[in-house]
Protein backbone atom coordinates (compact mmCIF):
# COMPACT_ATOMS: atom_id res chain seq x y z
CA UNK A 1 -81.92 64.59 269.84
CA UNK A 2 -78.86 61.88 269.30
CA UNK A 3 -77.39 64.96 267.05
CA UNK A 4 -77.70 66.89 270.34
CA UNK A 5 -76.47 64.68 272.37
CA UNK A 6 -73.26 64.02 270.11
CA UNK A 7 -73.27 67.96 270.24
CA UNK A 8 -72.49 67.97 273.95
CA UNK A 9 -70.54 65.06 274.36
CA UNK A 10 -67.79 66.88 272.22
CA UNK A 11 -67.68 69.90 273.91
CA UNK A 12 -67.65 68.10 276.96
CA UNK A 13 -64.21 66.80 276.17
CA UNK A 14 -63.18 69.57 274.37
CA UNK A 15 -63.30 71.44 277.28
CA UNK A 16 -62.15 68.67 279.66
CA UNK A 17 -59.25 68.64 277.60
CA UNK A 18 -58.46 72.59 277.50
CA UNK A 19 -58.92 71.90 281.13
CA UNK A 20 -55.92 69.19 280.99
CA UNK A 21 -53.48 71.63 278.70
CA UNK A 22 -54.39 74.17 280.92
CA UNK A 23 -53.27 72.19 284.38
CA UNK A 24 -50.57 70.96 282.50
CA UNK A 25 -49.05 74.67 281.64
CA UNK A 26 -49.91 75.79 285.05
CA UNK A 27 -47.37 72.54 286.18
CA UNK A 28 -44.78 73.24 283.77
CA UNK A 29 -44.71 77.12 284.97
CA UNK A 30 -44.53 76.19 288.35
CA UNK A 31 -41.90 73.17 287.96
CA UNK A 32 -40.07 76.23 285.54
CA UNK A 33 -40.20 78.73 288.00
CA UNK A 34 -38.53 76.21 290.67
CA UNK A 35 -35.89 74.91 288.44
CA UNK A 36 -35.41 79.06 287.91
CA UNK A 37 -35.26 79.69 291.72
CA UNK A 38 -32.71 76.49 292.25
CA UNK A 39 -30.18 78.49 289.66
CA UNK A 40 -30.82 81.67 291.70
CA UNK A 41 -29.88 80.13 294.99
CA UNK A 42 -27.04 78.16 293.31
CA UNK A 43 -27.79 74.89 293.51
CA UNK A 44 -26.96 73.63 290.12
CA UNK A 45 -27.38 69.85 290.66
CA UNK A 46 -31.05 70.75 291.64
CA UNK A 47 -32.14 72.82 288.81
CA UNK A 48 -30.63 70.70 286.21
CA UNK A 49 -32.75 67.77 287.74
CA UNK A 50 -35.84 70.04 287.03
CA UNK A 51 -35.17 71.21 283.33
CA UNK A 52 -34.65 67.76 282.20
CA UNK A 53 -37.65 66.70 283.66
CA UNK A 54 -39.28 69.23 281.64
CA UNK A 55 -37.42 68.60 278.36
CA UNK A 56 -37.92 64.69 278.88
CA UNK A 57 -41.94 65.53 278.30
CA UNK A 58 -42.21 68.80 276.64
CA UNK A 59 -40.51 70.15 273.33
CA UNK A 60 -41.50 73.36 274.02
CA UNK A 61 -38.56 74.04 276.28
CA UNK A 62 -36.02 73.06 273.84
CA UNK A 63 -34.37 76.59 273.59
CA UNK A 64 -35.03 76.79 277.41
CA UNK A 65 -32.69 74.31 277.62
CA UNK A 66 -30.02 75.49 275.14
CA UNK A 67 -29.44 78.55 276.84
CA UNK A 68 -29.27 76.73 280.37
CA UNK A 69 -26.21 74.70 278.67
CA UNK A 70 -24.98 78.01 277.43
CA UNK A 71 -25.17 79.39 280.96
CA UNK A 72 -23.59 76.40 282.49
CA UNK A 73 -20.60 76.96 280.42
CA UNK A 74 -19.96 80.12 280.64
CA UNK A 75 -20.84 79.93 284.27
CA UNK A 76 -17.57 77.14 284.01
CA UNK A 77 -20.51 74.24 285.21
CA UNK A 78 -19.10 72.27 281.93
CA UNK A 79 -19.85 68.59 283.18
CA UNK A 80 -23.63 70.27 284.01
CA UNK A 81 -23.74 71.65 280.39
CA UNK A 82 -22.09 68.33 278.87
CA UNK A 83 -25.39 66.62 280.54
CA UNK A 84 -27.75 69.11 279.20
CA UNK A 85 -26.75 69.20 275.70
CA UNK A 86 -26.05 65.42 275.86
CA UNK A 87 -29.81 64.76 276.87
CA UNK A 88 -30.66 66.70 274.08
CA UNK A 89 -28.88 64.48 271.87
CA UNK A 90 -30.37 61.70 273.23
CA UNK A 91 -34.07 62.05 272.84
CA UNK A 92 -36.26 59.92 270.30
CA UNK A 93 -37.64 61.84 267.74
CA UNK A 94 -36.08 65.26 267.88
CA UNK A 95 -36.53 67.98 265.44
CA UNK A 96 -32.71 67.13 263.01
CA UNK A 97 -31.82 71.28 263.55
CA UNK A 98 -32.69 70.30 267.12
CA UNK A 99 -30.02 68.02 267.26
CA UNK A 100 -27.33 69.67 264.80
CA UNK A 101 -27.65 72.59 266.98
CA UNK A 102 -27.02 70.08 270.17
CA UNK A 103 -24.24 68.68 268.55
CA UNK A 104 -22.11 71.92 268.04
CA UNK A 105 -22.83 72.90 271.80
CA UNK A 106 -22.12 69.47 273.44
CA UNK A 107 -18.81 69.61 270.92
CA UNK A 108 -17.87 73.16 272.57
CA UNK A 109 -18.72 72.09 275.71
CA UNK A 110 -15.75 69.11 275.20
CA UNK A 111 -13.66 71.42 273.76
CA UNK A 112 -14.12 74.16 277.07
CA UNK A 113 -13.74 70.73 278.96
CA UNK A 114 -10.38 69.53 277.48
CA UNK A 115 -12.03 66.69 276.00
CA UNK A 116 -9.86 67.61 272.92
CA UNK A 117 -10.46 63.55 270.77
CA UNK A 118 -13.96 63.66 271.71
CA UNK A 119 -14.64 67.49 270.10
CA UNK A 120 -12.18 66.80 267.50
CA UNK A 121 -14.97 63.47 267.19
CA UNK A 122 -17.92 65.67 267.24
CA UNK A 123 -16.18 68.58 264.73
CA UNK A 124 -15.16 66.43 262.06
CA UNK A 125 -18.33 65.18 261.86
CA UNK A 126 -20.21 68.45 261.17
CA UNK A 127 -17.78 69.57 258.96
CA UNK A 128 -17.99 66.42 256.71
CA UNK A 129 -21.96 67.34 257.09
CA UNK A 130 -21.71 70.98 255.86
CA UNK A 131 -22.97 71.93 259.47
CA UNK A 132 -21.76 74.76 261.10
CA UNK A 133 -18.79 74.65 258.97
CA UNK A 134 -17.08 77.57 259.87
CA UNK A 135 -18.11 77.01 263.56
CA UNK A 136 -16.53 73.22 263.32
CA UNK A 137 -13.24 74.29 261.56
CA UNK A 138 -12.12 76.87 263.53
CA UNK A 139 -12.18 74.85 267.03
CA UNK A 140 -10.48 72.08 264.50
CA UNK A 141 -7.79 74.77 264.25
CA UNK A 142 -7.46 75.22 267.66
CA UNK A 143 -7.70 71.77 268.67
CA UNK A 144 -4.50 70.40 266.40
CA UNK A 145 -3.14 73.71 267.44
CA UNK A 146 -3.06 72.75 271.06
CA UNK A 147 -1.93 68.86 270.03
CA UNK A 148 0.97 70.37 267.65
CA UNK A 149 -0.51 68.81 264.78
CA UNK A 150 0.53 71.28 262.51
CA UNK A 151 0.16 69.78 259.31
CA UNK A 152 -3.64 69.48 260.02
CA UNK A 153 -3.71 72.88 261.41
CA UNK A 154 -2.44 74.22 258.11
CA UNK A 155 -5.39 71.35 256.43
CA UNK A 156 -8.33 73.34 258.54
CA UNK A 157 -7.35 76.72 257.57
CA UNK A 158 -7.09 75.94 253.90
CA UNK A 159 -10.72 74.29 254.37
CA UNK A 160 -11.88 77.53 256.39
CA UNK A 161 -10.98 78.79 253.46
CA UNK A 162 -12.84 76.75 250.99
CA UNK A 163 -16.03 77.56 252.76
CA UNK A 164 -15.99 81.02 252.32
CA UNK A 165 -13.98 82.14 255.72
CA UNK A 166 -11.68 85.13 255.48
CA UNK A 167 -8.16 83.52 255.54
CA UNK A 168 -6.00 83.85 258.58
CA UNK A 169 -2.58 84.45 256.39
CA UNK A 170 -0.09 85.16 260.32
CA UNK A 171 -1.76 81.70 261.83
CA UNK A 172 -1.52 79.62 258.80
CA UNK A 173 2.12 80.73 257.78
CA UNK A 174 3.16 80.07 261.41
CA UNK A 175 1.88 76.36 261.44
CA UNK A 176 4.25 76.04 258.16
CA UNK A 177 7.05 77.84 260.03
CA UNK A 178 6.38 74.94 262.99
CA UNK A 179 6.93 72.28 260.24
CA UNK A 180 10.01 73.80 259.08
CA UNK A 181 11.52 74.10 262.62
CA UNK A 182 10.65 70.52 263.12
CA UNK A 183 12.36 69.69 259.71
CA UNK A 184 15.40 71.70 260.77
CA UNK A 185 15.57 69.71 264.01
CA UNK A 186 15.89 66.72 262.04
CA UNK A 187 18.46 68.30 259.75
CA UNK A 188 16.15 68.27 256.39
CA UNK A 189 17.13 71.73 255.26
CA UNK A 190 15.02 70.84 251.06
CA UNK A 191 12.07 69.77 253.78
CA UNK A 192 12.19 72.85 255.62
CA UNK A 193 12.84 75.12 252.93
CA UNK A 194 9.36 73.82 251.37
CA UNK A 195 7.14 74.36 254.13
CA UNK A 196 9.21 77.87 254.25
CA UNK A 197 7.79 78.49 250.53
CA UNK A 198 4.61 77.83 251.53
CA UNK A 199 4.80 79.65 254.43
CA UNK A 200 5.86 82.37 252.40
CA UNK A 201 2.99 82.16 250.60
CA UNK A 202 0.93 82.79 253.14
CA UNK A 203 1.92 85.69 254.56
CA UNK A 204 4.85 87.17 252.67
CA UNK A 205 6.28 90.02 255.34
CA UNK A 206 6.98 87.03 258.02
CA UNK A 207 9.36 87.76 260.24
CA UNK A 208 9.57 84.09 261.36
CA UNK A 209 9.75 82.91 258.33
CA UNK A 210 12.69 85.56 257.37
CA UNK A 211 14.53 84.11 260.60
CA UNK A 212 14.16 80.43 259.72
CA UNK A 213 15.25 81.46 255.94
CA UNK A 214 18.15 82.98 257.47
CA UNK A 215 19.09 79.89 259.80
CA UNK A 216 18.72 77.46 256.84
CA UNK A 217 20.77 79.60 255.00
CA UNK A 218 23.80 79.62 258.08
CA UNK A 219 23.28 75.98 258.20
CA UNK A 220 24.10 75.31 254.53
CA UNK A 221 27.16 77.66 254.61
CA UNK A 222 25.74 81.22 252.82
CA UNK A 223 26.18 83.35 255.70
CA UNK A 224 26.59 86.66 253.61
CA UNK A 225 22.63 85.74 252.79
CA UNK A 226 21.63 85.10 256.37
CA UNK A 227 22.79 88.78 257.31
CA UNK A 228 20.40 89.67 254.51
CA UNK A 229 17.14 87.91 255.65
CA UNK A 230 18.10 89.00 259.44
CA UNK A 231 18.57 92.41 258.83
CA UNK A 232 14.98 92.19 256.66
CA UNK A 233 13.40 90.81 259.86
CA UNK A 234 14.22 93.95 261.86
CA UNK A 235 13.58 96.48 259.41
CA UNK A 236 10.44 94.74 258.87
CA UNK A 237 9.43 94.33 262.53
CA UNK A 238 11.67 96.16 265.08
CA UNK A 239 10.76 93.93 268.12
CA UNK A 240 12.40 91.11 266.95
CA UNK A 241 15.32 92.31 267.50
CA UNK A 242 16.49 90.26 270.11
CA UNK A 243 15.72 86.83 268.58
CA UNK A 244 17.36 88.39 265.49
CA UNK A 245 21.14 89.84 267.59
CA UNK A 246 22.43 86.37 267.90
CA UNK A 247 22.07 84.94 265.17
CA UNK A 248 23.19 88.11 263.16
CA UNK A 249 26.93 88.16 264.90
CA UNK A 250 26.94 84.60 264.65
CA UNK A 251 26.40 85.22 260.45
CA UNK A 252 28.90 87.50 260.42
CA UNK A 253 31.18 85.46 262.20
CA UNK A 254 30.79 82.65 259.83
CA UNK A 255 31.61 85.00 257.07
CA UNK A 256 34.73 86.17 258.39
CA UNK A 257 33.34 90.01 258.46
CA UNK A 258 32.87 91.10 262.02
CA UNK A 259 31.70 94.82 260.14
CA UNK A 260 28.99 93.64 258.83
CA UNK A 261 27.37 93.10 262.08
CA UNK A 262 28.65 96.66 263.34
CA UNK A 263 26.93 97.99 259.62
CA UNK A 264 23.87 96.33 260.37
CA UNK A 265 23.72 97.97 263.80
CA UNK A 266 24.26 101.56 262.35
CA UNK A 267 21.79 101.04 259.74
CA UNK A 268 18.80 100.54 261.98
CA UNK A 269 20.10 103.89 263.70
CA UNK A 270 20.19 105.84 261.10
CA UNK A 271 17.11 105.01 259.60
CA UNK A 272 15.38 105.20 262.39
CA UNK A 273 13.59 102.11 262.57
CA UNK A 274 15.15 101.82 266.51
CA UNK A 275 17.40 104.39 268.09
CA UNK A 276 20.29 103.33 270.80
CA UNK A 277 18.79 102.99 274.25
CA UNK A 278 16.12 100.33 272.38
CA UNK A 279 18.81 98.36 270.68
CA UNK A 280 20.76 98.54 274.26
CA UNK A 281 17.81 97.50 275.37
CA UNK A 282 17.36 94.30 272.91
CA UNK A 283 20.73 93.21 273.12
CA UNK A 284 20.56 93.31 277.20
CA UNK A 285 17.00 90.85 276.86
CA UNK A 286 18.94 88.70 274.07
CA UNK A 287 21.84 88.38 275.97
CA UNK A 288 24.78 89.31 273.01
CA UNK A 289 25.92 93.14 274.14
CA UNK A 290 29.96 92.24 273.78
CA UNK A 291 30.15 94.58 270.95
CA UNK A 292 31.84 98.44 271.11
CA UNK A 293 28.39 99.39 268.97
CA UNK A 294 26.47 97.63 271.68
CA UNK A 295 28.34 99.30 274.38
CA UNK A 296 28.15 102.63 273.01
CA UNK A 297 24.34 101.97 273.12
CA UNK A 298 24.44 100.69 276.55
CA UNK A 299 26.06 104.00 277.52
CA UNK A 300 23.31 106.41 275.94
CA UNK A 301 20.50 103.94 277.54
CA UNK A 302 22.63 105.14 281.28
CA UNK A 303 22.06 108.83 280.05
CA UNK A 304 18.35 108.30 279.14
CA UNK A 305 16.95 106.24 281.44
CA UNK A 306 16.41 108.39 284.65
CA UNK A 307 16.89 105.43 287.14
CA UNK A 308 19.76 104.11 285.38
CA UNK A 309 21.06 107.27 285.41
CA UNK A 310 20.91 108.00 288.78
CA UNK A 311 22.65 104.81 289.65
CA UNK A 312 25.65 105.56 287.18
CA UNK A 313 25.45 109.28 288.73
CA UNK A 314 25.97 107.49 292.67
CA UNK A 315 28.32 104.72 290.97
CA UNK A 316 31.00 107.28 288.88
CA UNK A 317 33.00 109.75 289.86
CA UNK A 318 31.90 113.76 288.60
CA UNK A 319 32.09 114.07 284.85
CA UNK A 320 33.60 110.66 284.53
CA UNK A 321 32.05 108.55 281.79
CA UNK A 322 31.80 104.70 281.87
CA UNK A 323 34.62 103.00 279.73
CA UNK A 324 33.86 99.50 277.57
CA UNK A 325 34.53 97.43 280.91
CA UNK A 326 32.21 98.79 283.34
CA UNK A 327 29.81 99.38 280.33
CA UNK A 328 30.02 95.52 279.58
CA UNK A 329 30.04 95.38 283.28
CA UNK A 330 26.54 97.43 283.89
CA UNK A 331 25.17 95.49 280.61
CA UNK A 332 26.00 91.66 282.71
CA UNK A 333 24.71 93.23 285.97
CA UNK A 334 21.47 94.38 283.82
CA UNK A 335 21.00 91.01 282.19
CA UNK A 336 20.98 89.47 285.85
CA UNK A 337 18.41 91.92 286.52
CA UNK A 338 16.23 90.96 282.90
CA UNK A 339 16.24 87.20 284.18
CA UNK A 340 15.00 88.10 287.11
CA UNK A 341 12.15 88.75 286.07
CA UNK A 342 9.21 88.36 282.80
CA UNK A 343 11.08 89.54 279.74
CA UNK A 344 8.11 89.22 277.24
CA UNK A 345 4.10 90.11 277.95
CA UNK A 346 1.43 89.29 275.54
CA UNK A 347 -0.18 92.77 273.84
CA UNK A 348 -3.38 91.08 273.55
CA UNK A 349 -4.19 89.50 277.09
CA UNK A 350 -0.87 90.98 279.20
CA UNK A 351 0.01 87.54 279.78
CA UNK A 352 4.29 87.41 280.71
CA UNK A 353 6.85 85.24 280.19
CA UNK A 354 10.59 84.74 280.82
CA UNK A 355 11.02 82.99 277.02
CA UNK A 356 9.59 84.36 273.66
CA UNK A 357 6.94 82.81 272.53
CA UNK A 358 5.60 82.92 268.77
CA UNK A 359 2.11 81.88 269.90
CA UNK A 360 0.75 83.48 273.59
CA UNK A 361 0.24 80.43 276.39
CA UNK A 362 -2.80 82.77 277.06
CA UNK A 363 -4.94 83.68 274.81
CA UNK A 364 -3.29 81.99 271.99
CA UNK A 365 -2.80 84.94 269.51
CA UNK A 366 0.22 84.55 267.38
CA UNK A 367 2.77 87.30 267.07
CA UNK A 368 1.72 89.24 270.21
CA UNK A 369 4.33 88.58 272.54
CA UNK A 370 6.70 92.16 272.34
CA UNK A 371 9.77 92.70 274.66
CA UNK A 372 8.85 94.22 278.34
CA UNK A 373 10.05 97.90 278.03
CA UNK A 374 11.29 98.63 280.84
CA UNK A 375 13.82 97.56 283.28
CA UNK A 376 11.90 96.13 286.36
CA UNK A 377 13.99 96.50 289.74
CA UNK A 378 11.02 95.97 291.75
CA UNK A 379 9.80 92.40 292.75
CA UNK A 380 6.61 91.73 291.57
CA UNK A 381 4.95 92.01 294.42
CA UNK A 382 5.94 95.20 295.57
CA UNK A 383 5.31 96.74 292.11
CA UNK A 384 2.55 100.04 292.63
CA UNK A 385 -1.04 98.64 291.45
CA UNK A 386 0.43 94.72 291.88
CA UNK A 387 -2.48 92.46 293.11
CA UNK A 388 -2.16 90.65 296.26
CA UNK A 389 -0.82 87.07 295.85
C-alpha cells in the first residue's frame, strides 16, 4: 500500500512537471513569435528586448540569437548586433564554442562598426588562441591595412600563411612597396631597396615594384637602368602607362638621350602591346604629350575617335591636317577636359577617381583601378543611364 502510494506520488509530479515544461515551451513560442513579429514590423529596439529575455533563461535559443546578430548586421543595426553578441559573451556558464563563436561575431561586428582597436583587441586574441585563425587574420589584414600599418600588414599575411591560407602574393608585395615609398620619402634608398627585395619576392611581375625600382634607380643617378625597369612595367602591364610616361622622359632626360624615350614609345607600337590612339590616350590622362611621337599619336586618336573627329572635321579647313601646335593645342584642351572629370574607375566595384590609386577607396582590391577609356564631354549628370543625384 505505502509502495502504492510512493507509486502515485511520482507520477503525480512527473506529470505536474511535463505540465510545467510544457507551459513553459508554449511561453517561449509565444514570447518567440512576438519578438519575430516586432522584426517584421521593424521595430528593432522591441524585438531585441524580447530575444534577450529569452536567451537570459533558455540556452536553447543560442543559435536563435546568433543569427539575429547576423541579421542585425547585415541589416546595418550594428550597435543592436554589438548588444546581442555582447550578451552572449556575458552569460555565466556558457558552453566555451558558445562563446568563441560570440567572440568572432561581436569582433566583426566592431570591425563593420569602425571600432578598428577594439576588433584588432578581440582578433589578436583568437589568433593567439588558434580560434578562427584564418577568420581573425584576415580582418587583422584589413584592419592595419586601413591604419597604414604596413609592416604588420605584411606580419598577418605571412601568419595567414603559416596556418595553412593560400598566400595573397599582389596584397602582400604592395604593403612592402608602401614601406619602400615611405623609405624613399625619407631619402633611405638601402631601406627601400630591401623592402623592394622582399616585395619582389612576393610577387615577382610587380609593376609597382618595377616603378619604385626604377625611381630608386633615377634617384641614385643610373638613369639608363630606370628606362629599363619602366619600359618592363608597360610591357608587363599596359595600363600603367600613364604613371610610367613621366617618369620615363624624365630618365631619359637625366641620361642626356632624349631617343631613348622616342625608342621606348615605338617599341610598345610595334609590338603591339598598345597601339597610338591608347598611348595618346595615356599621355593626355598623365599629363606629358610635348613629344613629336606623342603628337603624332594624338593626331591618329583625332582620326579614330568619331567625336574627336568630328570636332577636328568642324575645327580644320578640307583636307587640312593638324600641325604639332594645334596638335599640342587639342592635347592641352583635352587634358582640361580629363580633369574635368574621374580619370580612373575601379574594375572590381566601378568606384572613380580623379587620382590613381594602387589600392580601391571602395572595395579595397589592390591593382584594380585602370584608366577611364573614354573621353567624357558630358557632365555626369547628364550622362544616358546616370542616376538622379
Amino acid at each position: 500500500m505505502v509502495f502504492t502510494g510512493t507509486l502515485a506520488t511520482g507520477w503525480g509530479a512527473t506529470a505536474a512537471y511535463a505540465e510545467y515544461r510544457r507551459r513553459r515551451r508554449a511561453r517561449r513560442r509565444e514570447r518567440y513569435l512576438e519578438g519575430v513579429r516586432y522584426l517584421l514590423d521593424d521595430k528593432p529596439d522591441r524585438a531585441l528586448e524580447v530575444f534577450l529575455g529569452l536567451a537570459a533563461s533558455d540556452d536553447e535559443t543560442i543559435d536563435t540569437h546568433f543569427a539575429l546578430g547576423s541579421l542585425y548586421r547585415r541589416r546595418g543595426e550594428v550597435d543592436l548586433a554589438i548588444r546581442v553578441h555582447e550578451h552572449i559573451v556575458g552569460r555565466a556558464g556558457l558552453d566555451p564554442r558558445h562563446r568563441n563563436a560570440a567572440l568572432v561575431e561581436l569582433a566583426r561586428d566592431y570591425f563593420r562598426a569602425g571600432l578598428y582597436d577594439r576588433a584588432e583587441k578581440i582578433f589578436l586574441q583568437l589568433a593567439e588562441d588558434g580560434i578562427e585563425s584564418a577568420v581573425a587574420l584576415t580582418h587583422l589584414v584589413r584592419i592595419n591595412e586601413l591604419q597604414h600599418d604596413w609592416a604588420q600588414a605584411a606580419a598577418m599575411h605571412e601568419r595567414l600563411r603559416a596556418v595553412g591560407v593560400p598566400g595573397q602574393p599582389g596584397a602582400a608585395a604592395h604593403h612592402w612597396c608602401e614601406l619602400a615609398e615611405s623609405a624613399i620619402g625619407q631619402r633611405d634608398l638601402d631601406l627601400a631597396r630591401a623592402h623592394l627585395r622582399t616585395a619582389r619576392h612576393q610577387q615577382k611581375d610587380s609593376g609597382r615594384v618595377s616603378i619604385l625600382r626604377g625611381d630608386v634607380a633615377r634617384m641614385q643617378g643610373d638613369p639608363a637602368l630606370a628606362v629599363q625597369l619602366y619600359r618592363r612595367v608597360v610591357r608587363l602591364d599596359f595600363h600603367l602607362l600613364p604613371l610610367v610616361l613621366p617618369r620615363l622622359a624624365e630618365a631619359a632626360r637625366q641620361a642626356g638621350d632624349t631617343e631613348m624615350f622616342d625608342e621606348s614609345l615605338r617599341e610598345l607600337m610595334r609590338n603591339g602591346v598598345g597601339n597610338r590612339s591608347e598611348i595618346a590616350y595615356a599621355a593626355i590622362v598623365s599629363g606629358y604629350y610635348d613629344n613629336p611621337v606623342i603628337l603624332e599619336c594624338v593626331k591618329e586618336l583625332l582620326a579614330t575617335d568619331s567625336d574627336l573627329r568630328d570636332l577636328s572635321c568642324a575645327l580644320l579647313a578640307p583636307g587640312v591636317e593638324p600641325g604639332p601646335a594645334q596638335l599640342l593645342s587639342v592635347a592641352a584642351a583635352l587634358r582640361n577636359v580629363v580633369l574635368r572629370h574621374a580619370r580612373y574607375r575601379c574594375s572590381v566595384c566601378g568606384i572613380d577617381s580623379s587620382t590613381f590609386l594602387w589600392q580601391c577607396p571602395g572595395c579595397k582590391s589592390w591593382d584594380t583601378q585602370r584608366a577611364i577609356a573614354a573621353l567624357e564631354f558630358l557632365p555626369k549628370a547628364a550622362r544616358p543611364g546616370s542616376p538622379p543625384d
